[in-house]
Protein backbone atom coordinates (compact mmCIF):
# COMPACT_ATOMS: atom_id res chain seq x y z
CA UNK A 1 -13.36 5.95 -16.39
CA UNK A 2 -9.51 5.20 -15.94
CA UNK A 3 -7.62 7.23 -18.76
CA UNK A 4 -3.87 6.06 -19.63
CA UNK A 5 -1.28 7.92 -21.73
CA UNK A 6 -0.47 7.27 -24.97
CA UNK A 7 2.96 7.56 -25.87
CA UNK A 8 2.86 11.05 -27.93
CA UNK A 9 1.18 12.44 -24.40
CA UNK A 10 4.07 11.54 -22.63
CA UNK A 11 6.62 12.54 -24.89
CA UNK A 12 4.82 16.25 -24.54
CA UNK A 13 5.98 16.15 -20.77
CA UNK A 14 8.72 17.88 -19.48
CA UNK A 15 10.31 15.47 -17.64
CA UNK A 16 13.08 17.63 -15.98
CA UNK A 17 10.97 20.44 -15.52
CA UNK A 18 8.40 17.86 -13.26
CA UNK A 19 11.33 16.20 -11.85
CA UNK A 20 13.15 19.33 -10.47
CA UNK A 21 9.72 20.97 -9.31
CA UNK A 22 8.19 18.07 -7.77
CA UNK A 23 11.63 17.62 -6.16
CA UNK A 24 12.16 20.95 -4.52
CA UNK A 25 8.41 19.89 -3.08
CA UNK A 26 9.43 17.35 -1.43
CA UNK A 27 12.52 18.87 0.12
CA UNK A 28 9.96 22.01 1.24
CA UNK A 29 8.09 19.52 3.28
CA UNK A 30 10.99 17.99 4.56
CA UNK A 31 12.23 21.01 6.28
CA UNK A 32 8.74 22.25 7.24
CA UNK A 33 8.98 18.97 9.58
CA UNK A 34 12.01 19.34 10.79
CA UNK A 35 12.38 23.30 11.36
CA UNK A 36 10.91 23.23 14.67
CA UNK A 37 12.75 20.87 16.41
CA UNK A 38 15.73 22.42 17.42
CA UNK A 39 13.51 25.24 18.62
CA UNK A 40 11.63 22.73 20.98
CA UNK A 41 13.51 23.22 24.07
CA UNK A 42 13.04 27.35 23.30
CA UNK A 43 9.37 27.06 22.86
CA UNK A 44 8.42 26.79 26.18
CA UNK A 45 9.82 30.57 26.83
CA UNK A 46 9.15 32.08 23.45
CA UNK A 47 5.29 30.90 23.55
CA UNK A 48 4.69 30.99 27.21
CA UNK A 49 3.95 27.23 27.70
CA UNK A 50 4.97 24.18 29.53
CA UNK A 51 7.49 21.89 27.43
CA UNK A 52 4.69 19.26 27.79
CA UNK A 53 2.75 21.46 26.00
CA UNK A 54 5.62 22.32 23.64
CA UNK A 55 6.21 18.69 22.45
CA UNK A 56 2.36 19.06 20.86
CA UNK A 57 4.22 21.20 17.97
CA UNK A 58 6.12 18.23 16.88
CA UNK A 59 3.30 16.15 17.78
CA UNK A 60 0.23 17.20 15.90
CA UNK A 61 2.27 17.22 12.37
CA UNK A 62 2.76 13.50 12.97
CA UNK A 63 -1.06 13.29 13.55
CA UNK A 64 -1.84 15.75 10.62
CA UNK A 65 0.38 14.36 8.37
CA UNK A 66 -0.95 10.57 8.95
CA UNK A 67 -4.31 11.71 9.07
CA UNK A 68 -4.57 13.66 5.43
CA UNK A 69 -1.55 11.68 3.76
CA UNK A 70 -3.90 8.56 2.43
CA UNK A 71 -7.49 11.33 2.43
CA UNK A 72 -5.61 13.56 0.16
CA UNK A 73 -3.91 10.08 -1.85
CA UNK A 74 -7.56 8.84 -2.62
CA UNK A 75 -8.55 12.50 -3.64
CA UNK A 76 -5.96 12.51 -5.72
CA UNK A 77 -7.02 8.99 -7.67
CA UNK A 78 -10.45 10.69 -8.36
CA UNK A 79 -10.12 14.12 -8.69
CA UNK A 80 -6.74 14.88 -9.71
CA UNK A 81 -3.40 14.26 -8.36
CA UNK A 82 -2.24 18.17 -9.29
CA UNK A 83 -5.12 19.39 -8.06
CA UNK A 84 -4.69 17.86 -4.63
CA UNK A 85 -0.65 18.71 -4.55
CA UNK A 86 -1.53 22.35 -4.94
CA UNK A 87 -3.97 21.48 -1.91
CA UNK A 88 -1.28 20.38 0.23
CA UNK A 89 0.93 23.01 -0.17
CA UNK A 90 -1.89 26.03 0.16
CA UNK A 91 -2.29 24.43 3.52
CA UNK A 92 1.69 24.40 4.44
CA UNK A 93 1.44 27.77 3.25
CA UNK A 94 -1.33 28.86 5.20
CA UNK A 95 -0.17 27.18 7.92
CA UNK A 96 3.47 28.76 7.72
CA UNK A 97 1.71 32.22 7.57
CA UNK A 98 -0.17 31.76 10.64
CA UNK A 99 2.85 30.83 12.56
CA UNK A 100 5.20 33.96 11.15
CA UNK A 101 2.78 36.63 12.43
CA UNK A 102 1.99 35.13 16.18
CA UNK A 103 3.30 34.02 19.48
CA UNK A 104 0.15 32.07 20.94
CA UNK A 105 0.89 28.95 21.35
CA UNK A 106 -2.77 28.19 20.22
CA UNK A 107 -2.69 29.87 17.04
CA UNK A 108 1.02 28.41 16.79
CA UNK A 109 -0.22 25.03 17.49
CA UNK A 110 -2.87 25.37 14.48
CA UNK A 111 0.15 26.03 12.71
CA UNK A 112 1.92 23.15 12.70
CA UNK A 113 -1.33 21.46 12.43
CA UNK A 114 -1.72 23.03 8.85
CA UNK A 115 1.76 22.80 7.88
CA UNK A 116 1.62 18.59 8.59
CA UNK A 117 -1.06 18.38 5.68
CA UNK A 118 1.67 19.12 3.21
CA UNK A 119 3.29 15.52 4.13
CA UNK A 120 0.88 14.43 1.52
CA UNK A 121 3.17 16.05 -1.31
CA UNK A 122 5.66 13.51 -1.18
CA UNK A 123 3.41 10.44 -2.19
CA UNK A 124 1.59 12.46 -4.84
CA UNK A 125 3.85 13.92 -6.23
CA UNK A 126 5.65 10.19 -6.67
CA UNK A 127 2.61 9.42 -8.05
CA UNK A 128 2.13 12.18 -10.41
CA UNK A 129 5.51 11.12 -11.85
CA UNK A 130 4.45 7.45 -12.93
CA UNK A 131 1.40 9.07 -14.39
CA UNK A 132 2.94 11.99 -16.68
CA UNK A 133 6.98 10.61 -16.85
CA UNK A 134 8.62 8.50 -20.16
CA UNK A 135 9.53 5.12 -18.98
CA UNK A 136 13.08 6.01 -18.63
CA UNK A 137 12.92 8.85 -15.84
CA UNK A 138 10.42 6.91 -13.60
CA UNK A 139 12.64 5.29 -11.73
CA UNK A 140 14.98 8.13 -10.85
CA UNK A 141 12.34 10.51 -10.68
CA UNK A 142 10.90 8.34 -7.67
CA UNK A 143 14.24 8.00 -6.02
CA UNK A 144 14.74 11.33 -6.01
CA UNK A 145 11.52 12.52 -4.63
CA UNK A 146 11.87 10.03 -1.69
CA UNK A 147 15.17 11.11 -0.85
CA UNK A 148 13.71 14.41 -0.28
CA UNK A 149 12.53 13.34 3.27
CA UNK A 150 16.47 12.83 4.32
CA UNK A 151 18.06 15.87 2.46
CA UNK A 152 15.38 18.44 3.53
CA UNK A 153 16.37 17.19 7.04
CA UNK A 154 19.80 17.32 7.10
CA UNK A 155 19.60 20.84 5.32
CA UNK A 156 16.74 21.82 7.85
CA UNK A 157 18.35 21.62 11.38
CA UNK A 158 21.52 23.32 10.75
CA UNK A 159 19.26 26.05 8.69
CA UNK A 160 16.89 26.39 11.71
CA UNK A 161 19.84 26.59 14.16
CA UNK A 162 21.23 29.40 12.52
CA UNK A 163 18.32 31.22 12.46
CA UNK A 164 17.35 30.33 15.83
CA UNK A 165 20.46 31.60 17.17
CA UNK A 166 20.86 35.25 15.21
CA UNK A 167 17.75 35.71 14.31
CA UNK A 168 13.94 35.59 15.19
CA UNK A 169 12.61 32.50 15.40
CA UNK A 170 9.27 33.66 13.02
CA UNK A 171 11.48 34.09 10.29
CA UNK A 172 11.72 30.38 9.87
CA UNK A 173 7.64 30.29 9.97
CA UNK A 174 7.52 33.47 7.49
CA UNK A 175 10.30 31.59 5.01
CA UNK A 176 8.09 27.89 4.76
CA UNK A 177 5.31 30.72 3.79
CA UNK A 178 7.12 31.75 0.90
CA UNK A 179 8.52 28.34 -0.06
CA UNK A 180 5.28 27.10 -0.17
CA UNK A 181 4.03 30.12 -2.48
CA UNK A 182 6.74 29.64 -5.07
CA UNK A 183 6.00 26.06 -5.15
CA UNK A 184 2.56 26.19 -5.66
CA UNK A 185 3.26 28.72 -8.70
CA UNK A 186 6.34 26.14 -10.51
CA UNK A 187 4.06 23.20 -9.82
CA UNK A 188 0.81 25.31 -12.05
CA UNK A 189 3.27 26.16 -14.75
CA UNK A 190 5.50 23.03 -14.59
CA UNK A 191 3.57 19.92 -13.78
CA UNK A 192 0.61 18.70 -15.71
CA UNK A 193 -2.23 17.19 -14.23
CA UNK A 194 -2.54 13.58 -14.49
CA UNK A 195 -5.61 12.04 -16.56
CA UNK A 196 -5.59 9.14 -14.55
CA UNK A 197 -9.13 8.76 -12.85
CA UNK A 198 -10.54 6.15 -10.26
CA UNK A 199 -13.60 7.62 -9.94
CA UNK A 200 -16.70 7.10 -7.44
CA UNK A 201 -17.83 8.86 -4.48
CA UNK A 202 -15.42 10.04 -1.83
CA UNK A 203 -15.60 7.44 1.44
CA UNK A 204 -16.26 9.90 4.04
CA UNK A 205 -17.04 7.52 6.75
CA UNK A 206 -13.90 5.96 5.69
CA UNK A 207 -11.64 8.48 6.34
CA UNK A 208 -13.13 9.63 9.66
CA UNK A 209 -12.54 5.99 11.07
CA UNK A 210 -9.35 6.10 9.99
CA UNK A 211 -8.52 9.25 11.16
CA UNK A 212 -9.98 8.53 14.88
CA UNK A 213 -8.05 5.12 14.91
CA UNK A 214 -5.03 6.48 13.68
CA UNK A 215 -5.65 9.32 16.48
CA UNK A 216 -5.79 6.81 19.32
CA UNK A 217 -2.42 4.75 17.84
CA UNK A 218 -0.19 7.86 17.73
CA UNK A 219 -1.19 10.20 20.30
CA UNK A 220 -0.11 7.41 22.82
CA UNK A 221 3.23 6.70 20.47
CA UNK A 222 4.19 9.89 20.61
CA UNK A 223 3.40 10.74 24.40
CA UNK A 224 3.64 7.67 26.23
CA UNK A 225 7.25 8.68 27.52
CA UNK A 226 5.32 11.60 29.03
CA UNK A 227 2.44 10.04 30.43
CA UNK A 228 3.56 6.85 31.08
CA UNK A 229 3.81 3.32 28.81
CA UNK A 230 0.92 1.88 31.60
CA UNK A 231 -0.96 4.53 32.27
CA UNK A 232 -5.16 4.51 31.75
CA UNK A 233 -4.96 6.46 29.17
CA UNK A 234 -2.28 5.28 26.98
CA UNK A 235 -3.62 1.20 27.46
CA UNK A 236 -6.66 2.82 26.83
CA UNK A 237 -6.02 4.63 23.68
CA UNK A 238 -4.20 1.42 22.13
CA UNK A 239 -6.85 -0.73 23.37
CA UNK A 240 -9.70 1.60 21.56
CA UNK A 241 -7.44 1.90 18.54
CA UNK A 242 -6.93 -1.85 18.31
CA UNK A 243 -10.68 -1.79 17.84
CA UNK A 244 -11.01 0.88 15.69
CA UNK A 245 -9.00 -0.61 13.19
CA UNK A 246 -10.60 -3.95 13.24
CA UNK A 247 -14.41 -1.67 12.84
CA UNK A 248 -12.42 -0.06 10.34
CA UNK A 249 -11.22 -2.56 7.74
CA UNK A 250 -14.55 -4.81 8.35
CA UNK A 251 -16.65 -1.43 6.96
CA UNK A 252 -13.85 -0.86 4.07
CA UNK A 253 -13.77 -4.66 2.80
CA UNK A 254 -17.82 -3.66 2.24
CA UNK A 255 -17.61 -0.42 0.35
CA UNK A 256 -19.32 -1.10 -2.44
CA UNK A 257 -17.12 1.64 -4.82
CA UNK A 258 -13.75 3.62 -4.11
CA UNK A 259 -13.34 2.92 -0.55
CA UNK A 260 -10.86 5.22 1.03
CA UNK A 261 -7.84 1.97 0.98
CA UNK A 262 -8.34 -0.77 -1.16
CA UNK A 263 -7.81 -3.72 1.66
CA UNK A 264 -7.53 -6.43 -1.28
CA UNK A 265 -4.97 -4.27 -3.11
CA UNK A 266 -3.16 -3.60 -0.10
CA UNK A 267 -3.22 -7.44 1.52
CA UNK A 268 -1.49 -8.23 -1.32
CA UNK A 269 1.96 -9.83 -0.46
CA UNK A 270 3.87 -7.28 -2.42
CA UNK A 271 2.06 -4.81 -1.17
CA UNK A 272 1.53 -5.87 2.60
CA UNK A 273 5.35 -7.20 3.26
CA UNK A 274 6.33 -3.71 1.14
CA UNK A 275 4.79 -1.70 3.78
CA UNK A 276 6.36 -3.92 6.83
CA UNK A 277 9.09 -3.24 5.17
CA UNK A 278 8.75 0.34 5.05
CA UNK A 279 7.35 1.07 8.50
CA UNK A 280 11.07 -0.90 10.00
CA UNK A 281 13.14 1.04 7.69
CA UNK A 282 11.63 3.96 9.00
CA UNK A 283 12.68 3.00 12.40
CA UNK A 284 16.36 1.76 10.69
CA UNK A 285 16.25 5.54 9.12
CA UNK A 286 15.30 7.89 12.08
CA UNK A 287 17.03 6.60 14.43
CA UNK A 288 20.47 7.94 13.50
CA UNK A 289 18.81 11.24 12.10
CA UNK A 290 17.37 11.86 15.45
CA UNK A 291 20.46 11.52 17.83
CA UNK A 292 22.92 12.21 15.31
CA UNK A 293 22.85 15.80 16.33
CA UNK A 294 22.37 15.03 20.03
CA UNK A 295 25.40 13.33 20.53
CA UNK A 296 27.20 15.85 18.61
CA UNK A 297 25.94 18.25 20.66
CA UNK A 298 26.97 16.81 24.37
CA UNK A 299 29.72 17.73 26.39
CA UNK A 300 33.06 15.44 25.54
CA UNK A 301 32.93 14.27 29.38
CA UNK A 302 30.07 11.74 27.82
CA UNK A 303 32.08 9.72 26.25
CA UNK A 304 30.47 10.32 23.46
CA UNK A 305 30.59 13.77 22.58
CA UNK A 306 31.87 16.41 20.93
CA UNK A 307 30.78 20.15 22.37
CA UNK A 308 30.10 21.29 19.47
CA UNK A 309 27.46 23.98 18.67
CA UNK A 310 23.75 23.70 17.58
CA UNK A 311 24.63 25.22 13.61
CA UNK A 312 28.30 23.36 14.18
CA UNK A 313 26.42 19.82 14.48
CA UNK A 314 23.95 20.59 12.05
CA UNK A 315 27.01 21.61 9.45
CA UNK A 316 28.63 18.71 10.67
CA UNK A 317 25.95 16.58 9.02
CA UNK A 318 25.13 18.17 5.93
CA UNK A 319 27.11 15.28 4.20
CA UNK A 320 24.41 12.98 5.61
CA UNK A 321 21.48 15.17 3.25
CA UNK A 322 24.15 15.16 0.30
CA UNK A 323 24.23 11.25 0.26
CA UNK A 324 20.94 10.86 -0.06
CA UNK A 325 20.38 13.21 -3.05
CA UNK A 326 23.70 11.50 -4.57
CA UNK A 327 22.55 8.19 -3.99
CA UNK A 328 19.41 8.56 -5.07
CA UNK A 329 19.80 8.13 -8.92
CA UNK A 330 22.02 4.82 -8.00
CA UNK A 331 18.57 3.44 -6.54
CA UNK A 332 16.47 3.64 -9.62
CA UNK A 333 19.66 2.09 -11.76
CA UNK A 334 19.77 -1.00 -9.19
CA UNK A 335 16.39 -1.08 -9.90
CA UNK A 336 16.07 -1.28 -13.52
CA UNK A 337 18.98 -3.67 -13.80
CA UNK A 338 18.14 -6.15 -11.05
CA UNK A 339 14.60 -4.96 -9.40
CA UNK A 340 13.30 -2.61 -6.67
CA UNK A 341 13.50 -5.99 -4.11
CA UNK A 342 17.01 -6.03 -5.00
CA UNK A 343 17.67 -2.50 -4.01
CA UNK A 344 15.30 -2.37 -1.01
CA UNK A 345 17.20 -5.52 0.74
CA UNK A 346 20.47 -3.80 -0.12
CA UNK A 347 19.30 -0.86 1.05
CA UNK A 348 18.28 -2.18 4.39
CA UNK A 349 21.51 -3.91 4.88
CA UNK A 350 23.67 -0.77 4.11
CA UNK A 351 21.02 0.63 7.15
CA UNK A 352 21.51 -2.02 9.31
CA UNK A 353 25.38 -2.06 8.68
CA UNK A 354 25.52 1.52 9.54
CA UNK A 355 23.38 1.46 12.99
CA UNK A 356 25.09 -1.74 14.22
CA UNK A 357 28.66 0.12 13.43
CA UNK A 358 27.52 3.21 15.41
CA UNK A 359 28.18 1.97 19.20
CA UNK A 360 31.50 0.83 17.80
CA UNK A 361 32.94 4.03 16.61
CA UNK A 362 32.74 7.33 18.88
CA UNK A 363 35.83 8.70 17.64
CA UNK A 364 37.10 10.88 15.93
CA UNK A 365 34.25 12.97 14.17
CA UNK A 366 35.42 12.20 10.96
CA UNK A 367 34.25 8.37 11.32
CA UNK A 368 31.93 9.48 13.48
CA UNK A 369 30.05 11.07 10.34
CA UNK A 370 31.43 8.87 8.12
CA UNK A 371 29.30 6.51 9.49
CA UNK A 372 26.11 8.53 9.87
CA UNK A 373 26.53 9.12 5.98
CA UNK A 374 26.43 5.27 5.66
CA UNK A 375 23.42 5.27 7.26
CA UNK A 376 21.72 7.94 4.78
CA UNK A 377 23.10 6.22 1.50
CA UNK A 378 21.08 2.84 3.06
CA UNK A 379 17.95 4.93 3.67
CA UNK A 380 18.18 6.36 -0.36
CA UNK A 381 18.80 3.28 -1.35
CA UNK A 382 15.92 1.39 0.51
CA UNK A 383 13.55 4.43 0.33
CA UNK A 384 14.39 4.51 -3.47
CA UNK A 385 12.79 0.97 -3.81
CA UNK A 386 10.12 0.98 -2.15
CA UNK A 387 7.57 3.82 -4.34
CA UNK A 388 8.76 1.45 -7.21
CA UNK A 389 7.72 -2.05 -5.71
CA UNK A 390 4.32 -0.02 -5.04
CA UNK A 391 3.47 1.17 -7.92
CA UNK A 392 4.28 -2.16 -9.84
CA UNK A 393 1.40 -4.23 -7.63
CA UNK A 394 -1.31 -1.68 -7.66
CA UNK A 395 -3.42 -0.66 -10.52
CA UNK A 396 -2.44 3.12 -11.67
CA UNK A 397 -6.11 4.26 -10.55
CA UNK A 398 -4.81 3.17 -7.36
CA UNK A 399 -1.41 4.86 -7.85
CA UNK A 400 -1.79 7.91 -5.54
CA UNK A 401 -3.83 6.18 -2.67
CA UNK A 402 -1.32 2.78 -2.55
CA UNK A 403 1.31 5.47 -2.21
CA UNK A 404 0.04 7.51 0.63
CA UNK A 405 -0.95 4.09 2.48
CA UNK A 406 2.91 3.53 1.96
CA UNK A 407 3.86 7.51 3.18
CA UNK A 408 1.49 6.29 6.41
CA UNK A 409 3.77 3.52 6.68
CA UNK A 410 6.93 5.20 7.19
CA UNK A 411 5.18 7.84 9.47
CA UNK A 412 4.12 4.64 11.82
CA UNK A 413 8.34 3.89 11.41
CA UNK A 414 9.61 7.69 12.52
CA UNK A 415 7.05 7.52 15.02
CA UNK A 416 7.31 4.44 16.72
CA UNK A 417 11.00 5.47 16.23
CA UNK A 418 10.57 8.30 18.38
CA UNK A 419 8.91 6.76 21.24
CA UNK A 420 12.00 3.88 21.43
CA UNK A 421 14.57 6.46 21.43
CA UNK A 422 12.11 8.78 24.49
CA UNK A 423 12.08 5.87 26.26
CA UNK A 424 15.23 4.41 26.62
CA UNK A 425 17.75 7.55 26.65
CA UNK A 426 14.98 8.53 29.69
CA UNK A 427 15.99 5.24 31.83
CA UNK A 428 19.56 5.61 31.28
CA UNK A 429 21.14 8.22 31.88
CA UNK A 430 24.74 9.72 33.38
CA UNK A 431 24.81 13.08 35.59
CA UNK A 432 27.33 15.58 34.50
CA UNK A 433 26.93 17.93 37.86
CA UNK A 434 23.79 18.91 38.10
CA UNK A 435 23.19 18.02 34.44
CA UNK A 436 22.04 14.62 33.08
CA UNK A 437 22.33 13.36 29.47
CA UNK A 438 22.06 10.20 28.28
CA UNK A 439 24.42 7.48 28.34
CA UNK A 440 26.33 6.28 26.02
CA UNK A 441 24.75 2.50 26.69
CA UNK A 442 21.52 4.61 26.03
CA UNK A 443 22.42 4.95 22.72
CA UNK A 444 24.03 1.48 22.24
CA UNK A 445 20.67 0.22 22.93
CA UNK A 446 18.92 2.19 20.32
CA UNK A 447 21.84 1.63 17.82
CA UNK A 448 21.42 -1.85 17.93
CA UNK A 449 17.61 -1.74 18.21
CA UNK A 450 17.56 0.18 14.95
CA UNK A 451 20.30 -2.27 13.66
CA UNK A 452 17.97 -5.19 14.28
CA UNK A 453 15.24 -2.96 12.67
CA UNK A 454 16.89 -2.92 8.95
CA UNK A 455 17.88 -6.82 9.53
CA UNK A 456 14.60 -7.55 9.68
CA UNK A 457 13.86 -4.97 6.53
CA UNK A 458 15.89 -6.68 4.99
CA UNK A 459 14.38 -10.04 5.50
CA UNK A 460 10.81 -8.71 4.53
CA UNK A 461 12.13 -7.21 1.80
CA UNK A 462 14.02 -10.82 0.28
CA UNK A 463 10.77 -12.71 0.86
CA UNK A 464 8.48 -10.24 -0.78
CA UNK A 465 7.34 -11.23 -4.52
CA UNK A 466 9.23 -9.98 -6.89
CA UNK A 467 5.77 -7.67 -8.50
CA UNK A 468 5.62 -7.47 -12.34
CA UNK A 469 6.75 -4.55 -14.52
């Protein structure tokens, strides 16, 4: 049986409490993902590996996180969306512990594995809040919780760089540990669990196609800069995933109860063009997150440049996780005066505005970041709307599932994101002595690629149906 909440329920809900918790969550995850990245040219050394091997750290939290993200969402519709948030973050925790207290790369590797689970927070806990919020604090609530992804982020890297440089580098493994702990213990005394039940049987089959199709897509995403875009094995891991997806969604349309992703729910347009939508602001998003720091970073003989320090660069865009938190709230009051569509197409625009001005301006820093904070108040805008145009086409028993679909969605964005950016600052590329970085028409390219990216966004976004309330 589906149960709702009646108005006195709500009422008994602490919305600030919920907000604040779920929140801090969110930004937990965030810099669980992004923690080990400036520590991925280190790894090799510190875990006795080859950097091919090294780049599996980043990798297999991508493949974790897209994997368990919509298993834990449909777990969540039947069993409790509390239940499976507490889930997440044992697993982040576990994962975090394993990492503080060894240097195999194996057991390290296992890790990160563990710690991508916890991506699955984000959607639940979005969901959690149209379940148990009043009316009024929906909307902001969601906006805030997605803007977690950026903020964590921005606070993450310069966090980790510090660390990395005066400190050791299991510290940052053995502090995720204890993040995870404390949230586990506010989320059991501060966030009640939903009543909202789909019910049925859990689609086991389902979720192990999925998980082997969404294997074969992202493994050759994420590596085929490594490999090589032609190689055997990347054709033939997009070939077999092709297929697997097609097997897939011909077994769920036949599920006769609580298939792991409603296919009916989630061709629908608002649904379907929400999650296009999603998966090119992801790209719109990333993009300038990712080399951001990078360019920063490189010598000023680039061009580009600005020799400044690993925590310098990360300090230098801390304003770009402060917009996003600011902006946030502004998302869910676009929103409830105009619509979600409103705010995701202006959203995207702001994104696409920001990318396309980035080849443009290379000095001085000031603009430089000025710029790159642009970009962020697009992504809170845009990543504001889109929980919102969600949960307004999907039945509320499909609340949790519809939303990790969606969290899938942006993963298949950063990813895809990743592989652009590989690819091209790879094939172009200036020499600096005996030293190569990439050029600054490397990063023209992927400006404007990610420019076209929120266009487009944009475009999805105007011709999506406006969903009811």
């Amino acid at each position: 049986m589906t149960a709702t909440l009646s108005a006195p329920e709500r009422s008994r809900t602490r919305p600030a409490g919920a907000v604040g918790v779920l929140a801090m969550s969110g930004i937990a995850v965030s810099l669980m993902q992004t923690f080990a990245v400036p520590l991925l040219p280190e790894f090799p050394r510190l875990l006795g590996t080859t950097p091919s091997n090294a780049a599996w750290l980043i990798t297999v939290t991508l493949l974790t996180g897209a994997v368990f993200a919509p298993v834990l969402g449909r777990l969540g519709d039947m069993f409790g969306k509390r239940r499976m948030l507490l889930a997440a973050l044992a697993a982040m925790a576990l994962g975090s512990a394993l990492g503080a207290v060894s240097s195999d790369f194996t057991v390290v590797l296992v890790a990160r594995g563990l710690q991508g689970i916890a991506i699955g927070v984000i959607p639940l806990g979005i969901s959690i809040m149209r379940d148990e919020l009043p009316p009024e604090r929906v909307g902001t609530g969601i906006a805030m919780m997605s803007s977690t992804l950026g903020a964590g982020g921005a606070v993450g890297l310069p966090l980790a760089g510090l660390v990395a440089q005066y400190a050791d580098w299991h510290w940052l493994f053995a502090g995720a540990a204890v993040f995870a702990v404390l949230q586990m213990v506010l989320v059991w005394l501060f966030v009640p669990e939903s009543p909202v039940r789909s019910g049925g049987r859990f689609d086991v089959l389902g979720a192990l196609g999925l998980s082997v199709a969404l294997l074969c897509l992202l493994v050759p995403v994420s590596r085929g800069t490594q490999w090589g875009w032609s190689s055997p094995v990347v054709l033939g891991m997009f070939g077999a995933a092709a297929v697997l997806f097609v097997a897939w969604g011909y077994y769920e349309l036949r599920v006769p109860s609580a298939p792991l992703v409603d296919l009916r729910i989630s061709a629908r347009p608002a649904v379907l063009l929400t999650n296009l939508a999603s998966i090119l602001v992801g790209v719109a998003m990333f993009a300038s997150f990712m080399v951001s720091a990078q360019m920063l970073q490189a010598p000023a003989q680039t061009g580009y440049g600005f020799d400044l320090s690993l925590v310098l660069s990360g300090v230098a865009l801390l304003p770009v996780g402060g917009a996003m938190v600011a902006f946030s709230p502004l998302a869910a009051v676009i929103s409830r005066r105009w619509g979600p569509r409103v705010t995701l197409v202006l959203g995207a625009a702001v994104l696409a505005l920001g990318n396309l001005a980035r080849p443009l301006l290379h000095h001085p820093l000031v603009a430089v970041i000025a710029v790159v904070t642009v970009t962020s108040v697009g992504a809170a805008l845009a990543y504001g709307a889109v929980p919102a145009l969600i949960m307004r086409a999907v039945p509320m028993s499909e609340t949790a599932a519809a939303n990790s679909l969606n969290a899938l969605a942006r993963s298949v964005g950063t990813s895809t994101c990743s592989a652009i950016v590989a690819t091209v600052t790879a094939g172009l590329v200036l020499h600096l002595g005996e030293t190569s970085y990439p050029s600054g028409q490397a990063y023209t390219v992927v400006f404007v690629i990610a420019g076209g990216a929120g266009v487009l966004a944009a475009l999805i976004g105007a011709l999506t149906p406006a969903p009811r309330r």
